[in-house]
C-alpha atoms as a PDB file:
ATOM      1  CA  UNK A   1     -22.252  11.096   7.505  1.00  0.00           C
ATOM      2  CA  UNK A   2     -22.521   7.716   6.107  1.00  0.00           C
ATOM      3  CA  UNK A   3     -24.720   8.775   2.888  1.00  0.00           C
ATOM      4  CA  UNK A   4     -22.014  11.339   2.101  1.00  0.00           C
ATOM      5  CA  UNK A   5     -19.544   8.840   2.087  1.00  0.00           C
ATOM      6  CA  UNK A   6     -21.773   6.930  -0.206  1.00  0.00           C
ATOM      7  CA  UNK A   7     -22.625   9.685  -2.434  1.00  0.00           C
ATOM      8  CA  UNK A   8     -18.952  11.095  -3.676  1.00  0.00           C
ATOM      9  CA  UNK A   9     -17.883   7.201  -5.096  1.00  0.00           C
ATOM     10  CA  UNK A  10     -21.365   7.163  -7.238  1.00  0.00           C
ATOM     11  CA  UNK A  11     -21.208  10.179  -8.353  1.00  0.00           C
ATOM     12  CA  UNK A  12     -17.378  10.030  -9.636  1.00  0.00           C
ATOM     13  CA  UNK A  13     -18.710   6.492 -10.790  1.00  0.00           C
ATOM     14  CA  UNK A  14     -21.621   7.960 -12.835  1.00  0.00           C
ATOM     15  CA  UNK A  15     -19.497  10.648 -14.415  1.00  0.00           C
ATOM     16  CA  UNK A  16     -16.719   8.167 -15.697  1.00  0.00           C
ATOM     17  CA  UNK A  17     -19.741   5.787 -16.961  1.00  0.00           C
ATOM     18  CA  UNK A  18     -21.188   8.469 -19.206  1.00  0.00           C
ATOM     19  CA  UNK A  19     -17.892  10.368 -19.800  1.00  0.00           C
ATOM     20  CA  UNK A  20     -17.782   9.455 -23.716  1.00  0.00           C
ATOM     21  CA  UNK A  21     -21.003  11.725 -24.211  1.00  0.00           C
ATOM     22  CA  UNK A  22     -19.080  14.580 -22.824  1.00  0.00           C
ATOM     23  CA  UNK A  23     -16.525  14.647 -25.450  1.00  0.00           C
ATOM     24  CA  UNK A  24     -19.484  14.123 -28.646  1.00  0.00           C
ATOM     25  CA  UNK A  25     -19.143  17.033 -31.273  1.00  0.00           C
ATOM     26  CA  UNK A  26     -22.730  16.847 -31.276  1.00  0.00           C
ATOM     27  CA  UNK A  27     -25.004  19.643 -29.720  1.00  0.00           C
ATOM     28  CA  UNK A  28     -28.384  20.881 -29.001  1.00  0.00           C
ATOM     29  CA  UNK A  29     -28.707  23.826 -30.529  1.00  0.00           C
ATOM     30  CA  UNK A  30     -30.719  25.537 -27.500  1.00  0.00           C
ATOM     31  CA  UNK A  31     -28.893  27.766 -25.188  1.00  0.00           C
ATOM     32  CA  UNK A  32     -31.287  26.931 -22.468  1.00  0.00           C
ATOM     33  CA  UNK A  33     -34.650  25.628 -21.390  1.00  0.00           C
ATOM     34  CA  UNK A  34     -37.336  25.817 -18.760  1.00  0.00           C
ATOM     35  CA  UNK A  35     -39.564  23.346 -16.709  1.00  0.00           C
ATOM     36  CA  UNK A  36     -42.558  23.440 -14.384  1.00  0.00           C
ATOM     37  CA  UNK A  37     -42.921  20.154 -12.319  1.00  0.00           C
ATOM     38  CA  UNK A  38     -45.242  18.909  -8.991  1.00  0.00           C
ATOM     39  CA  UNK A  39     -43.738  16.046  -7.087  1.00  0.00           C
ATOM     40  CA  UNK A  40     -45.250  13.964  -4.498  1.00  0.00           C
ATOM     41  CA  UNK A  41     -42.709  12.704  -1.812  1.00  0.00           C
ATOM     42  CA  UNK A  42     -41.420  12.708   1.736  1.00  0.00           C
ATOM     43  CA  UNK A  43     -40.621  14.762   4.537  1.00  0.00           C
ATOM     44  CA  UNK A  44     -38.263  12.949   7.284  1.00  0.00           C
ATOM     45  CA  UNK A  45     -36.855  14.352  10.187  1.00  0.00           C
ATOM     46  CA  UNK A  46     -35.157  12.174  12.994  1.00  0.00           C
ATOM     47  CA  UNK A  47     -36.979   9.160  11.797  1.00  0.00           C
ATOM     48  CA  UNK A  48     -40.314  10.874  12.178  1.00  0.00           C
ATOM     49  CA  UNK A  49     -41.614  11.161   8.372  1.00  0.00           C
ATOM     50  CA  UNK A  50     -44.582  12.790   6.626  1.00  0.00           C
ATOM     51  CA  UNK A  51     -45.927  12.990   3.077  1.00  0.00           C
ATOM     52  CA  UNK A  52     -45.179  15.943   1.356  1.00  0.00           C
ATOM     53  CA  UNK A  53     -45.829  17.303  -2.265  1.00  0.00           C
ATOM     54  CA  UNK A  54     -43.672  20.256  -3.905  1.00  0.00           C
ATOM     55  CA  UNK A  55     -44.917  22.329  -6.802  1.00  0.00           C
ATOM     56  CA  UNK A  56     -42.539  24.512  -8.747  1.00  0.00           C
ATOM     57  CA  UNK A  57     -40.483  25.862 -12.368  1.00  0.00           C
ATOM     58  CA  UNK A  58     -37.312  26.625 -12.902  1.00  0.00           C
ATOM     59  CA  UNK A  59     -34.630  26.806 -15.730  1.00  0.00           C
ATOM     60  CA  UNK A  60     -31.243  26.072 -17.079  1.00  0.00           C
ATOM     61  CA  UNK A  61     -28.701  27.488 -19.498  1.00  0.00           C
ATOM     62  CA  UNK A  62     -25.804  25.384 -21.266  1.00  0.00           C
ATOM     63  CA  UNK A  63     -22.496  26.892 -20.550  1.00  0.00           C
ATOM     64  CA  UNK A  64     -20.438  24.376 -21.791  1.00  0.00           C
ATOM     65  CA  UNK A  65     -21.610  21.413 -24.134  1.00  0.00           C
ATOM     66  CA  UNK A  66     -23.602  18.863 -21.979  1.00  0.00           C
ATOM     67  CA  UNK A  67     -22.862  21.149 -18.610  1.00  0.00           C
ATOM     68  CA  UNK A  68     -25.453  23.389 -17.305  1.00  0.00           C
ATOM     69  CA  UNK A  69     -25.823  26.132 -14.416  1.00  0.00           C
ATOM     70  CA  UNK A  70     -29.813  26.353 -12.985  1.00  0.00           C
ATOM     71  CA  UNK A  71     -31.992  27.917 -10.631  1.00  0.00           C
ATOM     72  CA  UNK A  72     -35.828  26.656  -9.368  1.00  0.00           C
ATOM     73  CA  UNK A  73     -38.189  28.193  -7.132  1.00  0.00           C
ATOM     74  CA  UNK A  74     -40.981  26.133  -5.399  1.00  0.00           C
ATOM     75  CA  UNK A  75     -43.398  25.539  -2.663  1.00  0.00           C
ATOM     76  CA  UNK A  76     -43.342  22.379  -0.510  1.00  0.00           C
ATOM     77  CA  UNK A  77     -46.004  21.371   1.792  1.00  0.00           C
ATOM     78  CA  UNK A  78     -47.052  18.760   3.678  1.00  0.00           C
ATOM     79  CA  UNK A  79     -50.688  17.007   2.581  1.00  0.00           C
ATOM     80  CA  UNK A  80     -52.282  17.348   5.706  1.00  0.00           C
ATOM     81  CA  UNK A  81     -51.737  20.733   5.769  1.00  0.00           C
ATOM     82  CA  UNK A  82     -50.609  22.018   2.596  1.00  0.00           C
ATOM     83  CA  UNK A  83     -51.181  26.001   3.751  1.00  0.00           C
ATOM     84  CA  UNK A  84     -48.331  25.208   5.923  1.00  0.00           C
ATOM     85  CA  UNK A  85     -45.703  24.868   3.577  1.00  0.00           C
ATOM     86  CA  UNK A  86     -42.379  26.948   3.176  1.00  0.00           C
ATOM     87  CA  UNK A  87     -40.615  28.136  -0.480  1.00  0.00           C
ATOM     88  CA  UNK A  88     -37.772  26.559  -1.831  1.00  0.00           C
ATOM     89  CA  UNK A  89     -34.679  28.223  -3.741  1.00  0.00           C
ATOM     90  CA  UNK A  90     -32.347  26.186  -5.670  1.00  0.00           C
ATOM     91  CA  UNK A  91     -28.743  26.777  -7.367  1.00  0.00           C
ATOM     92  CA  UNK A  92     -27.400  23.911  -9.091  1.00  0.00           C
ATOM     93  CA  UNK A  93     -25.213  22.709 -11.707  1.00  0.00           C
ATOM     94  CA  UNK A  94     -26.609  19.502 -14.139  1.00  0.00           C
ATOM     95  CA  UNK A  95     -25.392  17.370 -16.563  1.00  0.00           C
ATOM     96  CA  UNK A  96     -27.565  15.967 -19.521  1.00  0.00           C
ATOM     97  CA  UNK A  97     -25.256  13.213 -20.986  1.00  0.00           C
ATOM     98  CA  UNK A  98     -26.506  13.658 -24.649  1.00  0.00           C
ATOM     99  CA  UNK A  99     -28.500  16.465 -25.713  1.00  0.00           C
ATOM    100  CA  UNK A 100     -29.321  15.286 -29.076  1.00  0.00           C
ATOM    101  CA  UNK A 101     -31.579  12.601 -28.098  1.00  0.00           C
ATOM    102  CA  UNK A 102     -34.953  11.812 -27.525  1.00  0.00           C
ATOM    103  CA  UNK A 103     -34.458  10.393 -23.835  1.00  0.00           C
ATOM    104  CA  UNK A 104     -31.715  12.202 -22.544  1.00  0.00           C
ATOM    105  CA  UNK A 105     -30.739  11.467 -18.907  1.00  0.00           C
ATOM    106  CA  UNK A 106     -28.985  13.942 -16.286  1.00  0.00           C
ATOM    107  CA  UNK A 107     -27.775  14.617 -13.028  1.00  0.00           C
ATOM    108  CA  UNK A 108     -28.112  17.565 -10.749  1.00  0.00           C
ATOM    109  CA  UNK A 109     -26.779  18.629  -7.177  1.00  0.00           C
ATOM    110  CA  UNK A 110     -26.605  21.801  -5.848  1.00  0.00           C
ATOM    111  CA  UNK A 111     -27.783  24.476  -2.776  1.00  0.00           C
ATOM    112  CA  UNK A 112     -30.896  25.055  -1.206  1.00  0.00           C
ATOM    113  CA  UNK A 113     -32.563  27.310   0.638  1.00  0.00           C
ATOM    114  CA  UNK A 114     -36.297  25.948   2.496  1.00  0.00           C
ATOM    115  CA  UNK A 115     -37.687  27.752   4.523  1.00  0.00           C
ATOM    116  CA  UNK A 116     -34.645  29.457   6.653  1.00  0.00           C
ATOM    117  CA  UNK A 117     -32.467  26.511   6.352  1.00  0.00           C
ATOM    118  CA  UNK A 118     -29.425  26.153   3.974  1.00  0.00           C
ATOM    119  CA  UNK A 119     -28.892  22.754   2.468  1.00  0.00           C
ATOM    120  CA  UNK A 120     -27.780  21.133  -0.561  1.00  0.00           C
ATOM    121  CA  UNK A 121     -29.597  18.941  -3.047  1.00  0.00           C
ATOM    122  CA  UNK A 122     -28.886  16.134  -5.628  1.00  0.00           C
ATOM    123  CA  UNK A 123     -30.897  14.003  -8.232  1.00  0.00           C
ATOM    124  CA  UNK A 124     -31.549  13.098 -11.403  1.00  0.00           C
ATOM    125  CA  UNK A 125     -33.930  11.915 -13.618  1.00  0.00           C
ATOM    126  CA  UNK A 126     -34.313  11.926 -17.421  1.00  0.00           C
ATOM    127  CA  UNK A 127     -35.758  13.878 -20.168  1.00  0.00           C
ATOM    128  CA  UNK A 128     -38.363  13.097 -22.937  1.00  0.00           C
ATOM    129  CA  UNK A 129     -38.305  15.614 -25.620  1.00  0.00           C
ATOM    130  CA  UNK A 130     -42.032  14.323 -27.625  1.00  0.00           C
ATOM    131  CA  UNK A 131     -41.740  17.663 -30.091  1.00  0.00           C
ATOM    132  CA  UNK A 132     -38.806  19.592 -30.864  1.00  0.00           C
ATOM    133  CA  UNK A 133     -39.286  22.679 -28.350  1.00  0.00           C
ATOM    134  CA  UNK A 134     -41.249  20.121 -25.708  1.00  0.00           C
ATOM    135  CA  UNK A 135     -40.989  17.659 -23.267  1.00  0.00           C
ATOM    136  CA  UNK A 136     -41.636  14.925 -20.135  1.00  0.00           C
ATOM    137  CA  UNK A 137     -39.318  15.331 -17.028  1.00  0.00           C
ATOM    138  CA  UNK A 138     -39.009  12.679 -14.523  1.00  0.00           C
ATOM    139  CA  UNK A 139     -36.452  13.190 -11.736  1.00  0.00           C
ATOM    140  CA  UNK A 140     -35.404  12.344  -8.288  1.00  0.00           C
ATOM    141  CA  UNK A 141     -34.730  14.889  -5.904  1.00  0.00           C
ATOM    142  CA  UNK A 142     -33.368  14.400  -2.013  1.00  0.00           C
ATOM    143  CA  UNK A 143     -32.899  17.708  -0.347  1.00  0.00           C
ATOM    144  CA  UNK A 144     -30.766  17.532   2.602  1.00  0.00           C
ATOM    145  CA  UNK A 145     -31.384  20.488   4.921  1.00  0.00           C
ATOM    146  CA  UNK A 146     -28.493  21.276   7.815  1.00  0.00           C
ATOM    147  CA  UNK A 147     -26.265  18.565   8.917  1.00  0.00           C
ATOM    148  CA  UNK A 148     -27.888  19.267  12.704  1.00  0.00           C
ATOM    149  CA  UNK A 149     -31.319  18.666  12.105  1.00  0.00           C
ATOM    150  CA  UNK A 150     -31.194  15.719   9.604  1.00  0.00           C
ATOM    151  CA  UNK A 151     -34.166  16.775   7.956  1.00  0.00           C
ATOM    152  CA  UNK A 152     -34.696  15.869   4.419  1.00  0.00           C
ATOM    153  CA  UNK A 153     -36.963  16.310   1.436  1.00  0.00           C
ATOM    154  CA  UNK A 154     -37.585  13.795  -0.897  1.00  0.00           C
ATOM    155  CA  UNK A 155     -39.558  14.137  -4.414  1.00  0.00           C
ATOM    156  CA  UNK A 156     -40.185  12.215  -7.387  1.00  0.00           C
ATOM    157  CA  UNK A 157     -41.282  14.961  -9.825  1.00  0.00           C
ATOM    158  CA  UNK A 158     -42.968  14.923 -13.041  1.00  0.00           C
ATOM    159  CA  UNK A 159     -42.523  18.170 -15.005  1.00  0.00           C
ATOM    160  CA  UNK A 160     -43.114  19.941 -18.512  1.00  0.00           C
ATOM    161  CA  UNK A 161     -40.005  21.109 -20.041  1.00  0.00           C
ATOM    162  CA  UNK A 162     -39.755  23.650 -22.498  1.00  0.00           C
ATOM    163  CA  UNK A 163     -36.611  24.796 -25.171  1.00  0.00           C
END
């Protein structure tokens, strides 16, 4: 209870930070793109914790300047045993606070499905566009899976992104 406490004032916090970007006249030109991305991470459960890697793709479209509507689809499994893993569903929403440059950085939270739980997720991580239609994706992901079982997924993901 006490992370979602935590969570609301940093993310109001981060929005007013980068606010100014939201209101630039300036635009990518690309509706949409697409990413493919492994992460190593965590896997914690009532203090119990286990290492973990998640492979996956997904994409986003731009529906209004720097604000974007996604979905991913993945499989996360634990090293020792990575044939017992379960698929992961995500819907979220993302913000990429200027679209125009090079490095662009963003933000991401949204609802997940893993395994037969329903959670929610949030991250963020930033963008590295080398070539015009290509690109490096580093992000942070927690997912947080049932407010019962306190079970939750952590990644650091590297990805290729494509526009």
């Amino acid at each position: 209870m006490a992370t979602r406490v935590l969570c609301v004032p940093v993310l109001i916090g981060t929005l007013l930070v980068f606010l100014p970007t939201l209101v630039s006249a300036q635009t990518s030109s690309y509706r949409g793109q697409g990413y493919v991305f492994f992460g190593p991470g965590a896997a914690s459960n009532f203090g119990n914790t286990d290492g973990t890697f998640h492979v996956g793709g997904g994409g986003e479209v731009f529906l209004y300047r720097e604000l974007a509507g996604g979905a991913e689809i993945g499989y996360l499994a634990p090293w020792k045993t990575a044939g017992d893993g379960i698929g992961v569903f995500s819907l979220d929403g993302s913000l990429h606070f200027d679209r125009t440059a090079k490095l662009t950085p963003f933000i991401t939270a949204g609802y997940t499905r893993a395994g037969r739980a329903n959670g929610i997720n949030f991250g963020g991580g930033i963008e590295w566009w080398f070539r015009e239609r290509k690109g490096l994706r580093l992000e942070f992901r927690d997912h947080r899976m049932g407010e019962a079982t306190n079970l939750y997924y952590l990644d650091f993901r590297i990805g290729f992104e494509f526009r």
